[in-house]
Protein backbone atom coordinates (compact mmCIF):
# COMPACT_ATOMS: atom_id res chain seq x y z
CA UNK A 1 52.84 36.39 72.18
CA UNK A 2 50.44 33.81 71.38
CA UNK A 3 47.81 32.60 73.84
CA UNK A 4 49.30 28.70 73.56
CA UNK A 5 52.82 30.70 74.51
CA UNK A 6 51.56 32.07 77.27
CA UNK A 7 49.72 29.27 78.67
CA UNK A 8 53.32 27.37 78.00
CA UNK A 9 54.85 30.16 80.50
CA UNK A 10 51.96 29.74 82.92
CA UNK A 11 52.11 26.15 83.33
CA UNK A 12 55.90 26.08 83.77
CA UNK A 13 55.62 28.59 86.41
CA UNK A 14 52.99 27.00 88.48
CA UNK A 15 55.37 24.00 88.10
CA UNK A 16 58.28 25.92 88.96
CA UNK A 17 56.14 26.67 92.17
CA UNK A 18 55.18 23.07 92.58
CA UNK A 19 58.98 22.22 92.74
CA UNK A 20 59.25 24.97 95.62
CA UNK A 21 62.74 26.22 93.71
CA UNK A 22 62.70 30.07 93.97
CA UNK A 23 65.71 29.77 91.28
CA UNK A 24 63.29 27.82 88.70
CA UNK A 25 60.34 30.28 90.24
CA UNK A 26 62.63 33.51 89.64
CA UNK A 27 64.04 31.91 86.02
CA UNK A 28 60.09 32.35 84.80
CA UNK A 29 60.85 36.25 85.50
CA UNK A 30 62.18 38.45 82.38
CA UNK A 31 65.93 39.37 83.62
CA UNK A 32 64.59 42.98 83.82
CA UNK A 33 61.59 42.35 85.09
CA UNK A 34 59.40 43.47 87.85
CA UNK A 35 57.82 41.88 90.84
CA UNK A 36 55.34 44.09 93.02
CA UNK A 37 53.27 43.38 96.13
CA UNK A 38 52.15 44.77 100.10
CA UNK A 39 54.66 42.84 101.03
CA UNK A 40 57.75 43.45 98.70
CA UNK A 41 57.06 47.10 97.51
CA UNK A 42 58.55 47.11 94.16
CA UNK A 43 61.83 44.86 93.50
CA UNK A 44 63.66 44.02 90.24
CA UNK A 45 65.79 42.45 88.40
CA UNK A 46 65.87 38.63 88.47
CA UNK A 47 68.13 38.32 91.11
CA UNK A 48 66.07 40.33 93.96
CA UNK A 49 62.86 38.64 92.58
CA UNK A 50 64.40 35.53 93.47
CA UNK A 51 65.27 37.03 97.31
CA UNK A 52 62.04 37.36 97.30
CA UNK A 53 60.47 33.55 96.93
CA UNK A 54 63.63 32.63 98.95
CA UNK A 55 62.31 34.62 101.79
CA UNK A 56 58.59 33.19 101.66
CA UNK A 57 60.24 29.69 101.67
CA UNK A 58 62.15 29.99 104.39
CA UNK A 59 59.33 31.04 106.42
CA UNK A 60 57.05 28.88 104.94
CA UNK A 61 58.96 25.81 103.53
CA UNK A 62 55.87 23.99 102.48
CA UNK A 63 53.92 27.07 100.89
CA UNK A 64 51.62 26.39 98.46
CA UNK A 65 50.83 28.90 96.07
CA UNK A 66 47.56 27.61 93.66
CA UNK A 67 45.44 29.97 91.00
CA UNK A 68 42.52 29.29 89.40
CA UNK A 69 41.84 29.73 85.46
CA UNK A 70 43.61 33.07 84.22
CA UNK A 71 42.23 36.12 82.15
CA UNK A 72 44.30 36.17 79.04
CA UNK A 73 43.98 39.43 77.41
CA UNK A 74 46.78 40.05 74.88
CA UNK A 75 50.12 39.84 77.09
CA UNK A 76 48.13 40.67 80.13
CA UNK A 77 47.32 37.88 82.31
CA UNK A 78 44.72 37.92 85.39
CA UNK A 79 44.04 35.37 87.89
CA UNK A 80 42.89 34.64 91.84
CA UNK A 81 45.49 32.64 93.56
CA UNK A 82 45.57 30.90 97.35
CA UNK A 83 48.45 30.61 99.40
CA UNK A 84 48.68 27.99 102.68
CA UNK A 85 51.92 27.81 105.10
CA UNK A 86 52.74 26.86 107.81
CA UNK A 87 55.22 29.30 109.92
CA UNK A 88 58.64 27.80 110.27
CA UNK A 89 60.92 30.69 109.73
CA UNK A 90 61.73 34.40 110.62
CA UNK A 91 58.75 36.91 108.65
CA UNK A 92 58.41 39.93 109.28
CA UNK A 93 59.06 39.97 113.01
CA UNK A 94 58.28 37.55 115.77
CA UNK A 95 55.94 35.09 113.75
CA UNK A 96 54.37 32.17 115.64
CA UNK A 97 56.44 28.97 114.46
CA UNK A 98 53.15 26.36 113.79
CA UNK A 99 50.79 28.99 113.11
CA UNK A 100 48.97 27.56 109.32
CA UNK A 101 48.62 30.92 107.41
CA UNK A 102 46.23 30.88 104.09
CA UNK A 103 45.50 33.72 102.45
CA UNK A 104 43.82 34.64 99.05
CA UNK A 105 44.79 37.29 96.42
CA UNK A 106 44.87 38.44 92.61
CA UNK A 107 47.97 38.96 90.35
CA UNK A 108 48.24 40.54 86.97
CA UNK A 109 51.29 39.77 84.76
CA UNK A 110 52.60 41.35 81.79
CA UNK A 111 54.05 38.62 79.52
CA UNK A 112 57.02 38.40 76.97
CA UNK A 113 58.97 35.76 75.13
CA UNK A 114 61.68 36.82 77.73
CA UNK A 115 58.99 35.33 80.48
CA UNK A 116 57.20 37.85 83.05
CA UNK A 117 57.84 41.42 82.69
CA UNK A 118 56.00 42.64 85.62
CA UNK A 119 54.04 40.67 87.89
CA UNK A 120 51.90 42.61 90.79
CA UNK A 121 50.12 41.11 93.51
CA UNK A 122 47.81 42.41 96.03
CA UNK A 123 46.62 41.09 98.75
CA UNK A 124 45.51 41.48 102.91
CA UNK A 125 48.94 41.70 104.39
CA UNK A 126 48.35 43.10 107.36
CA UNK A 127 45.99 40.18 107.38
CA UNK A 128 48.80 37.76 106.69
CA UNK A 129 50.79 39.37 109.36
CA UNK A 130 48.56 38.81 112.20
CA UNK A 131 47.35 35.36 111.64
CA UNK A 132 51.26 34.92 111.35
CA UNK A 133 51.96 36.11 114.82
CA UNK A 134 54.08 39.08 113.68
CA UNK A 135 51.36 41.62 113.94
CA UNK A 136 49.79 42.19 117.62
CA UNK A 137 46.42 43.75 117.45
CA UNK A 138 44.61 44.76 120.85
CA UNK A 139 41.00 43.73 121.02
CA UNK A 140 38.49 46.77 121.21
């Protein structure tokens, strides 16, 4: 692929985020494709990709999911992305409905013409989890 291709694919996904569809989010994803992360382990194809943003909507219905300028390298894409919430569903447990959750991570995606092949995120979960209220941690 081309770097203007990619950039195309980029820009419609962070759109497709914008929109807060996790069908148009999900339709970005190669049918076969791959979507890794703490939180998910390993899911794929489309369809369970798309379970996936589903869920994190649900529990946080006006998510916003920002990154900054990617690494292009070839098909491999690289780039530091922020996520804010606010707690309105079910996660993981017995989140705290209210609680504002932001959290900051990296991604690397494998591009294709069919869209992303494999896209792996990593990031403080167990982090996530406690500011969320579904993780109880004693003081020392």
């Amino acid at each position: 692929m081309t770097r203007p291709e990619i950039e195309s694919l980029l820009e419609e996904h962070h759109a497709a985020f914008a929109s807060r569809d996790p069908a148009r989010i999900a339709a970005g994803h190669a049918p076969d494709g791959t979507f890794e992360s703490p939180a998910a382990g390993k899911v794929s194809p489309r369809d369970r990709i798309e379970e996936i943003y589903r869920y994190w909507f649900a529990a946080f219905p006006d998510m916003i999911f920002d990154w900054g300028p990617p690494i292009i390298d070839g098909d491999r894409v690289a780039f530091f992305w922020t996520f804010q919430g606010t707690v309105a569903g079910p996660f993981f447990g017995d989140a705290r409905p209210g609680t504002r959750v932001t959290m900051i991570g990296a991604a690397e995606y494998l591009m294709s013409p069919d869209g992303i092949v494999s896209a792996r995120h990593v990031f403080d979960f167990s982090g996530v989890l406690v500011k969320a209220g579904a993780l109880k941690i004693k003081p020392s």
